[in-house]
Protein backbone atom coordinates (compact mmCIF):
# COMPACT_ATOMS: atom_id res chain seq x y z
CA UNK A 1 12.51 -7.88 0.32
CA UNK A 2 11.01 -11.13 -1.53
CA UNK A 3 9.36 -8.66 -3.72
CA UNK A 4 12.37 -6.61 -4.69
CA UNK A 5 14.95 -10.55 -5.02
CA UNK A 6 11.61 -11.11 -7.80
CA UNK A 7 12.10 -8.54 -9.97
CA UNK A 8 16.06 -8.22 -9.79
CA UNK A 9 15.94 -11.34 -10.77
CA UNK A 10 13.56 -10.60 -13.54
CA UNK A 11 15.85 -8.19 -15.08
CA UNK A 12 18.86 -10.15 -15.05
CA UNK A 13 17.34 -11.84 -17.83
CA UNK A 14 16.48 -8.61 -19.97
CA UNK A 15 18.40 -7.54 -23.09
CA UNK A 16 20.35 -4.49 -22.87
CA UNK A 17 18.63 -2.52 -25.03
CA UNK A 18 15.06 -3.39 -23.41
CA UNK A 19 13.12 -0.51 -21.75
CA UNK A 20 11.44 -1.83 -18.78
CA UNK A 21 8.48 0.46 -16.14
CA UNK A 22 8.59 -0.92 -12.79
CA UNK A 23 5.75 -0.22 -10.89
CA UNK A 24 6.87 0.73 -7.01
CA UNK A 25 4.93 2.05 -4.76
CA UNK A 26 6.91 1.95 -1.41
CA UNK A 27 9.50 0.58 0.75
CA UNK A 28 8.32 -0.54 4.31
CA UNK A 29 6.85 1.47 6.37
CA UNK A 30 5.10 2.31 9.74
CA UNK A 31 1.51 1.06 10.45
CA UNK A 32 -1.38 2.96 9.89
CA UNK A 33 -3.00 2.03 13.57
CA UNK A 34 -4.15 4.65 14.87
CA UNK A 35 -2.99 7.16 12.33
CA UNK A 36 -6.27 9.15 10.94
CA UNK A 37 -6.44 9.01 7.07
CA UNK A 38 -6.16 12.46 6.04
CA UNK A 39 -2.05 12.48 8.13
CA UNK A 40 -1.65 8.65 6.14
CA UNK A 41 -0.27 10.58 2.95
CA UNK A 42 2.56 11.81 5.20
CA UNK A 43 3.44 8.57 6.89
CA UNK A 44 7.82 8.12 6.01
CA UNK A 45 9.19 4.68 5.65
CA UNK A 46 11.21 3.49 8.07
CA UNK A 47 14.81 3.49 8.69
CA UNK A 48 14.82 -0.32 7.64
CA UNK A 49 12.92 0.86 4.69
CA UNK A 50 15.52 3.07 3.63
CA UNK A 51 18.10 0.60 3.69
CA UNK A 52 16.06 -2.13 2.05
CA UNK A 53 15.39 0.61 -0.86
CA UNK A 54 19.09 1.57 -0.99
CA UNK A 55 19.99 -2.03 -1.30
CA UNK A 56 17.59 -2.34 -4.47
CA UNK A 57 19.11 0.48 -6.24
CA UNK A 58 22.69 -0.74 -5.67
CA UNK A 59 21.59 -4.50 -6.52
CA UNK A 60 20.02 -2.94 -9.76
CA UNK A 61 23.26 -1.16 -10.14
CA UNK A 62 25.18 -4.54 -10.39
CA UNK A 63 22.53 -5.91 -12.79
CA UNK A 64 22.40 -3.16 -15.04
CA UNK A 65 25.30 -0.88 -14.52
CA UNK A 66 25.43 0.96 -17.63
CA UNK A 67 21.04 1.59 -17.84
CA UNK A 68 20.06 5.41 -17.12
CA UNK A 69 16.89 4.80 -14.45
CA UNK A 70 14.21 7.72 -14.25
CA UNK A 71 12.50 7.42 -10.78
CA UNK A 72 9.01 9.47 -10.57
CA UNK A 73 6.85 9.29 -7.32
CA UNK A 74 3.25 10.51 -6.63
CA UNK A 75 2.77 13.35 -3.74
CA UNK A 76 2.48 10.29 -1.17
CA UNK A 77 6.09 11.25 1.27
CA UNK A 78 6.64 7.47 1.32
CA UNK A 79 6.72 6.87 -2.16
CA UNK A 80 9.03 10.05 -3.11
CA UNK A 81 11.71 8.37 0.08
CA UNK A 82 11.42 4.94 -2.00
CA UNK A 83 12.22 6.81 -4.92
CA UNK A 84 14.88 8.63 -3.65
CA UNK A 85 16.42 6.06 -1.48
CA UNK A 86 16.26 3.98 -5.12
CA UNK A 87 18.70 6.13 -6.28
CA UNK A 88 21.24 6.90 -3.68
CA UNK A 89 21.35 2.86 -3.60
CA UNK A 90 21.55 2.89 -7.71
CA UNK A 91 24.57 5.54 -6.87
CA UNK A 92 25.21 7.81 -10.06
CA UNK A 93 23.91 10.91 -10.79
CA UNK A 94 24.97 10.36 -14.43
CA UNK A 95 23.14 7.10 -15.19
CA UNK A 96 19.78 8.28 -12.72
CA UNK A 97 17.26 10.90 -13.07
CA UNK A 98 14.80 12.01 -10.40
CA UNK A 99 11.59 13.53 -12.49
CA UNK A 100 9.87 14.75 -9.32
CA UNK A 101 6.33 14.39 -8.47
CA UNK A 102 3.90 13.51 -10.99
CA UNK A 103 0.53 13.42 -10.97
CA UNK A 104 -0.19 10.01 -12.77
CA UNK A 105 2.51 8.08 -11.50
CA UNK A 106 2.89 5.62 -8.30
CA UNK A 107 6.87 5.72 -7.92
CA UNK A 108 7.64 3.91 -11.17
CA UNK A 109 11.18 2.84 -12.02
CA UNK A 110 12.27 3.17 -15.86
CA UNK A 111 14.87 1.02 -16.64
């Protein structure tokens, strides 16, 4: 959650008009003990993962209520729940756009 305070309050001190890419990769999540590495890619963040996401995308939503967000994710099931947790936390479809899995990406957040 340090992480997440740091860049809020980053963009409190943005301009309006500023594009920003946030670079997220994933809430918190489960460890890896004793999970082989070719089931890691399916791994889910935990329930206080969720909420810790949510919380980010509301908190963004009281920094910068009026910014339209585009949330991407890789093919990584932890990073597309960050991602979509983001949103339901950021809380309007207007203003948000989920672009789906791509390729390049590691969950970044457009702002």
């Amino acid at each position: 959650m340090i992480f997440c305070k740091y860049i809020l309050n980053l963009l409190k001190d943005v301009s309006e008009n500023a594009r920003i890419v946030a670079l997220i990769r994933h809430s918190k999540r489960p460890s890896f003990q004793g999970i082989p590495d070719h089931l890691r890619e399916a791994v889910e963040i935990t329930p206080e993962g969720i909420r810790m996401a949510r919380e980010f995308g509301a908190s963004l939503r009281q920094i910068s209520p009026n910014k339209r967000i585009f949330l991407s994710y890789n093919s990584v099931k932890r990073c597309e729940m960050t991602a979509r947790a983001i949103r339901g936390g950021y809380s309007s479809a207007i203003l948000s756009t989920d672009l789906g899995y791509a390729h390049e990406f590691i969950t970044p957040l457009l702002i």
